[in-house]
Protein backbone atom coordinates (compact mmCIF):
# COMPACT_ATOMS: atom_id res chain seq x y z
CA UNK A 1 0.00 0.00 0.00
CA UNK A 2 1.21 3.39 -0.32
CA UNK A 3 0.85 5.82 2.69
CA UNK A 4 1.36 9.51 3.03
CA UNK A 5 3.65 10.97 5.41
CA UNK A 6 3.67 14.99 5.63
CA UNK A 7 5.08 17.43 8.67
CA UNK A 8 4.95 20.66 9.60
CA UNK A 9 7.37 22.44 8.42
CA UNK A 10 8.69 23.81 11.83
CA UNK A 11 10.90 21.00 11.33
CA UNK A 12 14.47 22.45 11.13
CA UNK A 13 18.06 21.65 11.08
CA UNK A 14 18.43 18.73 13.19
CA UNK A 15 15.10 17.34 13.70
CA UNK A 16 13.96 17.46 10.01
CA UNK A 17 17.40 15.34 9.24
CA UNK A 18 16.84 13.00 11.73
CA UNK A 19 13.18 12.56 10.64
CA UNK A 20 14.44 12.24 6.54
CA UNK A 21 16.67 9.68 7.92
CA UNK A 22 14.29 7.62 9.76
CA UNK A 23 12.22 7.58 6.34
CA UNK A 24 15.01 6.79 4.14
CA UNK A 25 16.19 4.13 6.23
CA UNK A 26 13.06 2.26 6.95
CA UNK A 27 10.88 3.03 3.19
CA UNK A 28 13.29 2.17 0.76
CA UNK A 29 10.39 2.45 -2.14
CA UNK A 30 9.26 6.38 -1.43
CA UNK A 31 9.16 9.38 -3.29
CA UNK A 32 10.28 12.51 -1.74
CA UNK A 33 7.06 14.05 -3.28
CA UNK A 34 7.23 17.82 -1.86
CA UNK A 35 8.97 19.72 0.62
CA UNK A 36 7.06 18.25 3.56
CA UNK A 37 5.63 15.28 1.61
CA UNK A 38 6.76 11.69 1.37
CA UNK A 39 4.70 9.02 -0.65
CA UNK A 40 6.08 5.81 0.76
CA UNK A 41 5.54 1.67 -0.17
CA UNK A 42 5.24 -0.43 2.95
CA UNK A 43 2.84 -2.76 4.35
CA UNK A 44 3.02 -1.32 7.70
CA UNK A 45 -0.27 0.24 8.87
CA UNK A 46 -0.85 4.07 9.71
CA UNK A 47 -0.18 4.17 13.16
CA UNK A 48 2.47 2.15 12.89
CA UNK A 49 4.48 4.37 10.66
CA UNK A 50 3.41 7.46 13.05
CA UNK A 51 5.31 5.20 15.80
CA UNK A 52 8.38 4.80 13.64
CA UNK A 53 8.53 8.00 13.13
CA UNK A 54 7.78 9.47 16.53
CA UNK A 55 11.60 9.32 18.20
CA UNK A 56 12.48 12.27 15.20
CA UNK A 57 10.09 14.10 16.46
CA UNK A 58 9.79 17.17 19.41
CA UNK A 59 6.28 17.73 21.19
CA UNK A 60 5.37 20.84 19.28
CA UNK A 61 5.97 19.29 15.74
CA UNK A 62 2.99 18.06 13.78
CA UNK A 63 3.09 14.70 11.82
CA UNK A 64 0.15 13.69 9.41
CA UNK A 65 0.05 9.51 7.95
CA UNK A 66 -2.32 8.29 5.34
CA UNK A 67 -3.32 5.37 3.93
CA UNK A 68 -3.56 6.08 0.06
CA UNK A 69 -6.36 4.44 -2.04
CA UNK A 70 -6.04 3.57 -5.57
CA UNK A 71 -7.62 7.17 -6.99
CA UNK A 72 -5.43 10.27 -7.53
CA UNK A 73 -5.51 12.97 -9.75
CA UNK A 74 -2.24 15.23 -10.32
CA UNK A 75 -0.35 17.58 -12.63
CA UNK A 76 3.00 17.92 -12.68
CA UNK A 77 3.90 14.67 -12.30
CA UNK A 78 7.22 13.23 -14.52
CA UNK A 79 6.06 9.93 -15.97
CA UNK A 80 8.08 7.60 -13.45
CA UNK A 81 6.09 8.94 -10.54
CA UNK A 82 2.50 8.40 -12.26
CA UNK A 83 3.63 4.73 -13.16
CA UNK A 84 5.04 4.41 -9.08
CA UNK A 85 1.38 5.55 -7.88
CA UNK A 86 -0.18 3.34 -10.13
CA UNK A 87 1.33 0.42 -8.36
CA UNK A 88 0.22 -2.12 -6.34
């Protein structure tokens, strides 16, 4: 499945590095979508991501994860990254 992971952007310097690492190390299949966006592969659930992800993260910080369905709609989009969506 492909889930959603996007942040606040009040995460700086260290925080936002340590949180990109976390991601990079644990979704090897993502796509760094947008500044504060990550599309990831993984057949971990929601809240299980959020708890992977938690230990990058200060109390004031805000972290949003969601389960994609099979229905988008984009522009923008370079070919490889419409074909990666479209996967399943």
């Amino acid at each position: 499945m492909k889930v959603l992971i996007t942040y606040d952007r009040r995460l700086l310097g260290t925080r936002f590095t340590k949180l990109k690492q976390r991601i990079d190390e644990h979704f090897p299949s993502r796509w760094h979508c947008f500044d504060s966006s990550y599309i990831v592969s993984t057949d971990l659930g929601v809240t299980q991501v959020r708890e992977l992800l938690l230990p990058a993260l200060d109390t004031n910080d805000s972290l949003l994860v969601i389960e994609l369905g099979n229905k988008w709609a984009g522009i923008g989009l370079s070919e490889k990254n419409r074909s990666w969506l479209d996967l399943d």
